[in-house]
N, C-alpha and C. Protein backbone atom coordinates (compact mmCIF):
# COMPACT_ATOMS: atom_id res chain seq x y z
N UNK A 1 98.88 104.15 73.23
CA UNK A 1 98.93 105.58 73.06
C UNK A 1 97.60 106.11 72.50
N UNK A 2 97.07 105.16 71.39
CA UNK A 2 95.79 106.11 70.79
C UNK A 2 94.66 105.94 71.98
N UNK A 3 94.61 104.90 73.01
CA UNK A 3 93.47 104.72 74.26
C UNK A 3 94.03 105.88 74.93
N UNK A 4 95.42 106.39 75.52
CA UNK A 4 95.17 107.42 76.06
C UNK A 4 94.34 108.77 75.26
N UNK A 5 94.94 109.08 74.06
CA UNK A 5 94.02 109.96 73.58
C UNK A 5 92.63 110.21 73.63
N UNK A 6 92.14 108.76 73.28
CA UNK A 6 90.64 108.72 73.37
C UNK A 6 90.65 109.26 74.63
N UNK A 7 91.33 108.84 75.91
CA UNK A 7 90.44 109.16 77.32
C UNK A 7 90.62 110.83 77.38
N UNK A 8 91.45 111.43 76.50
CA UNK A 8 92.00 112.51 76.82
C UNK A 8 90.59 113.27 76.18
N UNK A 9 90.98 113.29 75.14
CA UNK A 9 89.30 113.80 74.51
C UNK A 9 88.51 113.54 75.28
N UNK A 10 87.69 112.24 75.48
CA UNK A 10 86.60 111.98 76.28
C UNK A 10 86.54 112.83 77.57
N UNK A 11 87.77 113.12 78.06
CA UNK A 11 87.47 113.37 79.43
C UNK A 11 87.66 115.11 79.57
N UNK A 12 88.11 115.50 78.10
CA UNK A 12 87.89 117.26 77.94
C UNK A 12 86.45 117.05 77.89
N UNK A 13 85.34 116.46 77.21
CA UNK A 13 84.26 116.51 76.41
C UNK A 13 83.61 116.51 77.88
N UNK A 14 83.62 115.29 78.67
CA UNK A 14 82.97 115.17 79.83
C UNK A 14 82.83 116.44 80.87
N UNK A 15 84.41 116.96 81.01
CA UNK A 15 84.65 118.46 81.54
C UNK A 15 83.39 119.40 81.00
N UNK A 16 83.84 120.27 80.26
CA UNK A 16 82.90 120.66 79.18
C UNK A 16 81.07 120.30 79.42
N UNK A 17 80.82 118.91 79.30
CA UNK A 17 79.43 118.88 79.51
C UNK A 17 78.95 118.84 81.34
N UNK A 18 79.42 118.11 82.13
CA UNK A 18 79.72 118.00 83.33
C UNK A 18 79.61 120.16 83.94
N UNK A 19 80.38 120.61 83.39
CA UNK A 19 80.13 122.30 83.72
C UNK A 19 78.88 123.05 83.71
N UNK A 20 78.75 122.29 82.19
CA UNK A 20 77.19 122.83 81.90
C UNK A 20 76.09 122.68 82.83
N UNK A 21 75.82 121.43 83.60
CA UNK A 21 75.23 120.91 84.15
C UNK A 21 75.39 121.60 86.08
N UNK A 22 76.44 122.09 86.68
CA UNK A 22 76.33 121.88 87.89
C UNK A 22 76.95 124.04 87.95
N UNK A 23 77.21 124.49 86.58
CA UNK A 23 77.48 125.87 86.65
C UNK A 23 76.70 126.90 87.62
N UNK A 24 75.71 126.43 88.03
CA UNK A 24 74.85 127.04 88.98
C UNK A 24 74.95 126.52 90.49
N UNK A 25 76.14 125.51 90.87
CA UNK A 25 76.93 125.82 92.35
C UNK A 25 78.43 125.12 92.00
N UNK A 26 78.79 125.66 91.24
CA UNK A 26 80.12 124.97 91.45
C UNK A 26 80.73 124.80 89.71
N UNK A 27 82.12 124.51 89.78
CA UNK A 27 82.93 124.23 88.76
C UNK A 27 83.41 122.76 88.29
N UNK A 28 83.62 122.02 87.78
CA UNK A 28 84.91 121.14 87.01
C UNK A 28 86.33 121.61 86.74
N UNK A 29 87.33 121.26 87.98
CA UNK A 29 88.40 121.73 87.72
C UNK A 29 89.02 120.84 86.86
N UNK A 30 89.04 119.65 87.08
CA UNK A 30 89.69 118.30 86.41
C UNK A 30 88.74 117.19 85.78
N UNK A 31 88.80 116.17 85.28
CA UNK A 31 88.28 115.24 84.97
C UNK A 31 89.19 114.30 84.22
N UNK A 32 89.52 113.35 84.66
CA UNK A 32 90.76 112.11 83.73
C UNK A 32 90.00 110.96 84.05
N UNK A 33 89.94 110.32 82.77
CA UNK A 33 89.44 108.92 82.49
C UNK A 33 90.20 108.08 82.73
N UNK A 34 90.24 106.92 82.58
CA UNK A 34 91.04 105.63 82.13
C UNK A 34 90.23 104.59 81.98
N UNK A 35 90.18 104.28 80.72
CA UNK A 35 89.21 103.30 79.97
C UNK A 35 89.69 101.92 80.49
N UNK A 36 91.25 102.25 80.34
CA UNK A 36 91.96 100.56 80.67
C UNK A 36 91.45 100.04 82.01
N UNK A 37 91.92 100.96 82.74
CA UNK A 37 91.65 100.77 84.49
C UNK A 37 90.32 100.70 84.72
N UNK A 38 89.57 101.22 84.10
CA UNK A 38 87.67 101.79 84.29
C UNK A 38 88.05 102.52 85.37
N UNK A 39 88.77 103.69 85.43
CA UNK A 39 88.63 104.46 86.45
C UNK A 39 88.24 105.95 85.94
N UNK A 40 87.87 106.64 87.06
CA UNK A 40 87.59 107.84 87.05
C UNK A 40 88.31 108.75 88.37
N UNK A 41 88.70 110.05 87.95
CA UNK A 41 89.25 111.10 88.54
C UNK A 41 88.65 112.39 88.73
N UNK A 42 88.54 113.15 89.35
CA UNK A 42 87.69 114.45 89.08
C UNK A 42 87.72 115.17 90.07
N UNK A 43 87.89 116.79 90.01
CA UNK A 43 88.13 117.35 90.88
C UNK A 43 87.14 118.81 90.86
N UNK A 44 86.22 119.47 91.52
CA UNK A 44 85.04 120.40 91.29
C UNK A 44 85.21 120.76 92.59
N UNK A 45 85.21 122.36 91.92
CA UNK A 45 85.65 123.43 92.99
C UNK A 45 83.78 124.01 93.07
N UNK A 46 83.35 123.66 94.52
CA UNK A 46 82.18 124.37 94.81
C UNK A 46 82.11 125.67 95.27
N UNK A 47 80.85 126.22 95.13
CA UNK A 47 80.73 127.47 95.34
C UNK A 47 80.57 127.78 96.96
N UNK A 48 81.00 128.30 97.29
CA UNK A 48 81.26 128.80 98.80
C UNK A 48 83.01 127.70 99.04
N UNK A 49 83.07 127.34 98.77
CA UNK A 49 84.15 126.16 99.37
C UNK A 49 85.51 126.81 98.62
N UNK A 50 87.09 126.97 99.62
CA UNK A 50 88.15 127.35 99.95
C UNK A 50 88.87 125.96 98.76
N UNK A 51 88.63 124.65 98.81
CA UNK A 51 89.32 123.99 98.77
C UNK A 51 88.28 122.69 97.49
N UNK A 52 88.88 122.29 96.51
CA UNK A 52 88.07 121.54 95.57
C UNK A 52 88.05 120.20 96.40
N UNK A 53 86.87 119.91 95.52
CA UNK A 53 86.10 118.57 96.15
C UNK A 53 87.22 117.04 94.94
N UNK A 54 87.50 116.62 96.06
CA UNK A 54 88.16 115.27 95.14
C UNK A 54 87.67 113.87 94.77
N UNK A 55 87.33 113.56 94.32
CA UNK A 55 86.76 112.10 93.63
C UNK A 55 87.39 111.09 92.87
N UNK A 56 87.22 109.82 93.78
CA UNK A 56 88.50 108.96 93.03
C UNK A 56 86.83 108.26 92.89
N UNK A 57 86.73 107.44 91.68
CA UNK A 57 86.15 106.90 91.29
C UNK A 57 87.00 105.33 91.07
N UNK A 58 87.16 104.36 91.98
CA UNK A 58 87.80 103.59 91.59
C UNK A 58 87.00 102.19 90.47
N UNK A 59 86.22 102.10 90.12
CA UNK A 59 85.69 101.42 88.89
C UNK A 59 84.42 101.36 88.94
N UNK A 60 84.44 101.44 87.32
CA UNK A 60 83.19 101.32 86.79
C UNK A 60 82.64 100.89 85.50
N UNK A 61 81.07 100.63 85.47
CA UNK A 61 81.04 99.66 84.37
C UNK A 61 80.21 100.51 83.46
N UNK A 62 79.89 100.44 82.12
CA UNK A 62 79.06 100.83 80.82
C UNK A 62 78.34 99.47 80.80
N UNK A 63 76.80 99.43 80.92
CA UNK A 63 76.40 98.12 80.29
C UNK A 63 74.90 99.06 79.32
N UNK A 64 74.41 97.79 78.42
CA UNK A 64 73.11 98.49 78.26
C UNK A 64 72.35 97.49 78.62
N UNK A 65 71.33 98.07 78.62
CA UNK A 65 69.81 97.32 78.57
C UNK A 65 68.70 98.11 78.26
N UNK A 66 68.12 96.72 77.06
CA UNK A 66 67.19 97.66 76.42
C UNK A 66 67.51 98.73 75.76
N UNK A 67 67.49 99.89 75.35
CA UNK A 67 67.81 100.89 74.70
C UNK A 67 68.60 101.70 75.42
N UNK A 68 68.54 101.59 76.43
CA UNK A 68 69.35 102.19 77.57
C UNK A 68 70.72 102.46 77.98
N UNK A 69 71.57 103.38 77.79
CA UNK A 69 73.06 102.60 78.24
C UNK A 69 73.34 103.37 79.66
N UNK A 70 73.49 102.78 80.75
CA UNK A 70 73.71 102.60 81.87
C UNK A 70 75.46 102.90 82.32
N UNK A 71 75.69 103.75 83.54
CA UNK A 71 77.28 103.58 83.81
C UNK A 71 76.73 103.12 85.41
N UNK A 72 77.46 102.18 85.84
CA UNK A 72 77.75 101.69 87.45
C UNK A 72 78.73 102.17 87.61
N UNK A 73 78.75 102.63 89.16
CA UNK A 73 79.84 103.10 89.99
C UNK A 73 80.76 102.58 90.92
N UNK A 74 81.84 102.19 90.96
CA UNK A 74 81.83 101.25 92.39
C UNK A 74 82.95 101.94 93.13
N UNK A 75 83.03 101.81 94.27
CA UNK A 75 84.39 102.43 94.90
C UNK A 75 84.76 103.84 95.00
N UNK A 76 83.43 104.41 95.39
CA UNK A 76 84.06 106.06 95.24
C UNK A 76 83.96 106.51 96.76
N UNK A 77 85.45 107.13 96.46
CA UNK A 77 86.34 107.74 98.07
C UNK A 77 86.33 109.45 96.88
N UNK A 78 85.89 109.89 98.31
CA UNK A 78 86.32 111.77 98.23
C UNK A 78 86.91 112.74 98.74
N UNK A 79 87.80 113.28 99.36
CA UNK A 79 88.20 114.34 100.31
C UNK A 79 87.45 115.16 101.33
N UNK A 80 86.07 114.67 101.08
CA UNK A 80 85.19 114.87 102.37
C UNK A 80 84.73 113.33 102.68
N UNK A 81 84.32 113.34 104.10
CA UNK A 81 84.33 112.55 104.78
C UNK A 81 82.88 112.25 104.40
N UNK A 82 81.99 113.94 105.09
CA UNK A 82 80.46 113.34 104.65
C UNK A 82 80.16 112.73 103.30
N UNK A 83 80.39 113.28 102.07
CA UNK A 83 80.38 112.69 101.04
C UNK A 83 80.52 111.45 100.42
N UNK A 84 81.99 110.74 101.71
CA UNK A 84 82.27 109.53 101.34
C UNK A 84 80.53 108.40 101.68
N UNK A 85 80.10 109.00 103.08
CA UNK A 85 78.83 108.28 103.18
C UNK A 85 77.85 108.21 102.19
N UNK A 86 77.57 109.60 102.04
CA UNK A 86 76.48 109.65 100.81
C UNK A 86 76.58 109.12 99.80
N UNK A 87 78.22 109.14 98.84
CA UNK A 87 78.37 108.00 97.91
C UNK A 87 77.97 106.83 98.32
N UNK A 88 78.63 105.79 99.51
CA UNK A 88 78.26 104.85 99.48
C UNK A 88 76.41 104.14 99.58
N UNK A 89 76.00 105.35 99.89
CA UNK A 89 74.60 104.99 100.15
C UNK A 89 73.57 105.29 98.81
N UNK A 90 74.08 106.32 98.04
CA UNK A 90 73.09 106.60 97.06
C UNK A 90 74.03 106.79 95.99
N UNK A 91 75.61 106.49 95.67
CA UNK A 91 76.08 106.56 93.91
C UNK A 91 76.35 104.76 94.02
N UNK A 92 77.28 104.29 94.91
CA UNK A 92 78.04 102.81 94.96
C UNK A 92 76.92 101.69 94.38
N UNK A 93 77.33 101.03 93.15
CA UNK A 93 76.66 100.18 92.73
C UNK A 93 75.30 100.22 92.19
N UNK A 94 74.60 102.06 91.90
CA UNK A 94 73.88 101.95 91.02
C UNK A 94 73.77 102.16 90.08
N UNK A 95 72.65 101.84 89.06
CA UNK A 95 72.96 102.62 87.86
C UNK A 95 72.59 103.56 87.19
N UNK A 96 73.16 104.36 86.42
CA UNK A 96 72.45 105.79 86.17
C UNK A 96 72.36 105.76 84.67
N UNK A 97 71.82 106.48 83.88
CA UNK A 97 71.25 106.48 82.86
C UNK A 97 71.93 107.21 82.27
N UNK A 98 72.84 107.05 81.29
CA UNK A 98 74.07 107.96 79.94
C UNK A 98 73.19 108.40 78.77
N UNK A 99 72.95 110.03 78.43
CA UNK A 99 72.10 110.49 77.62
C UNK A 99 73.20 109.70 76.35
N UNK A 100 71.84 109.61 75.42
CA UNK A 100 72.47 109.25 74.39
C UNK A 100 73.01 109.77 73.52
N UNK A 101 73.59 110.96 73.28
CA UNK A 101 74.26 111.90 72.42
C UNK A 101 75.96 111.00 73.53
N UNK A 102 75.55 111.20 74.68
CA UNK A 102 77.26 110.89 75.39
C UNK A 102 77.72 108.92 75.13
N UNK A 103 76.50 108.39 75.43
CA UNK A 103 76.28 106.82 75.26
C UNK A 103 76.96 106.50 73.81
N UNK A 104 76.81 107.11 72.66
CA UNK A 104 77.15 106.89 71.14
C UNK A 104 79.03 106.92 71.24
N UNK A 105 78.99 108.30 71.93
CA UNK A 105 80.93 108.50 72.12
C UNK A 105 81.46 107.74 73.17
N UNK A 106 80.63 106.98 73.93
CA UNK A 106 81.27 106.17 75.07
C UNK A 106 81.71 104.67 74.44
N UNK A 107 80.42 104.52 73.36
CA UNK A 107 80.48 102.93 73.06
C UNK A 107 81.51 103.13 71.79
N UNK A 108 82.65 104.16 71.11
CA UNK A 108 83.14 104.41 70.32
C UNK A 108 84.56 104.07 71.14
N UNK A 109 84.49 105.06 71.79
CA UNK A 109 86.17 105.65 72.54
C UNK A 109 86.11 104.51 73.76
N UNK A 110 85.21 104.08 74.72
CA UNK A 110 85.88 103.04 75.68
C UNK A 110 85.49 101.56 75.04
């Protein structure tokens, strides 16, 4: 019960910063974690678009290196088709760089 909480927080907080960031074409309708599963959920309603964009994030990893803390992606399916390509070609299996204000609450709560 207290891991769901954590993801629950975490994944308002992520909402929240995630908005900040893409408010200039589009929204964060949803965002649900699961630390247990390493999964991710998320749903962002774009600007011009009738219908929100869906994202199953089926796992992923936190590692660091070096000072660095890193999230990998693996397995992401979307409700668009083109998208599903572009994930696999430029998000699937790389790694991206977690500012460290978010890296401190990641290595706490997951």
């Amino acid at each position: 019960m207290l891991k769901k909480l954590k993801d629950a927080g975490l994944s308002k907080a992520a909402k929240i910063a995630v908005n900040q960031k893409i408010k200039e074409f589009g929204k964060m309708l949803k965002f649900e974690l699961n630390s247990k599963e390493k999964t991710i959920y998320l749903e962002v309603l774009l600007d011009g678009e009738d219908k929100p964009l869906q994202v199953d994030i089926g796992s992923y990893e936190l590692i660091q290196k070096d000072d660095k803390h890193l999230i990998v992606i693996h397995e992401v399916k979307t409700s668009r088709e083109w998208i599903n390509v572009v994930a696999a070609k430029y998000l699937e299996g790389k790694s991206f760089t977690v500012p460290s204000e978010y890296a401190k609450l990641l290595k706490v709560v997951v």
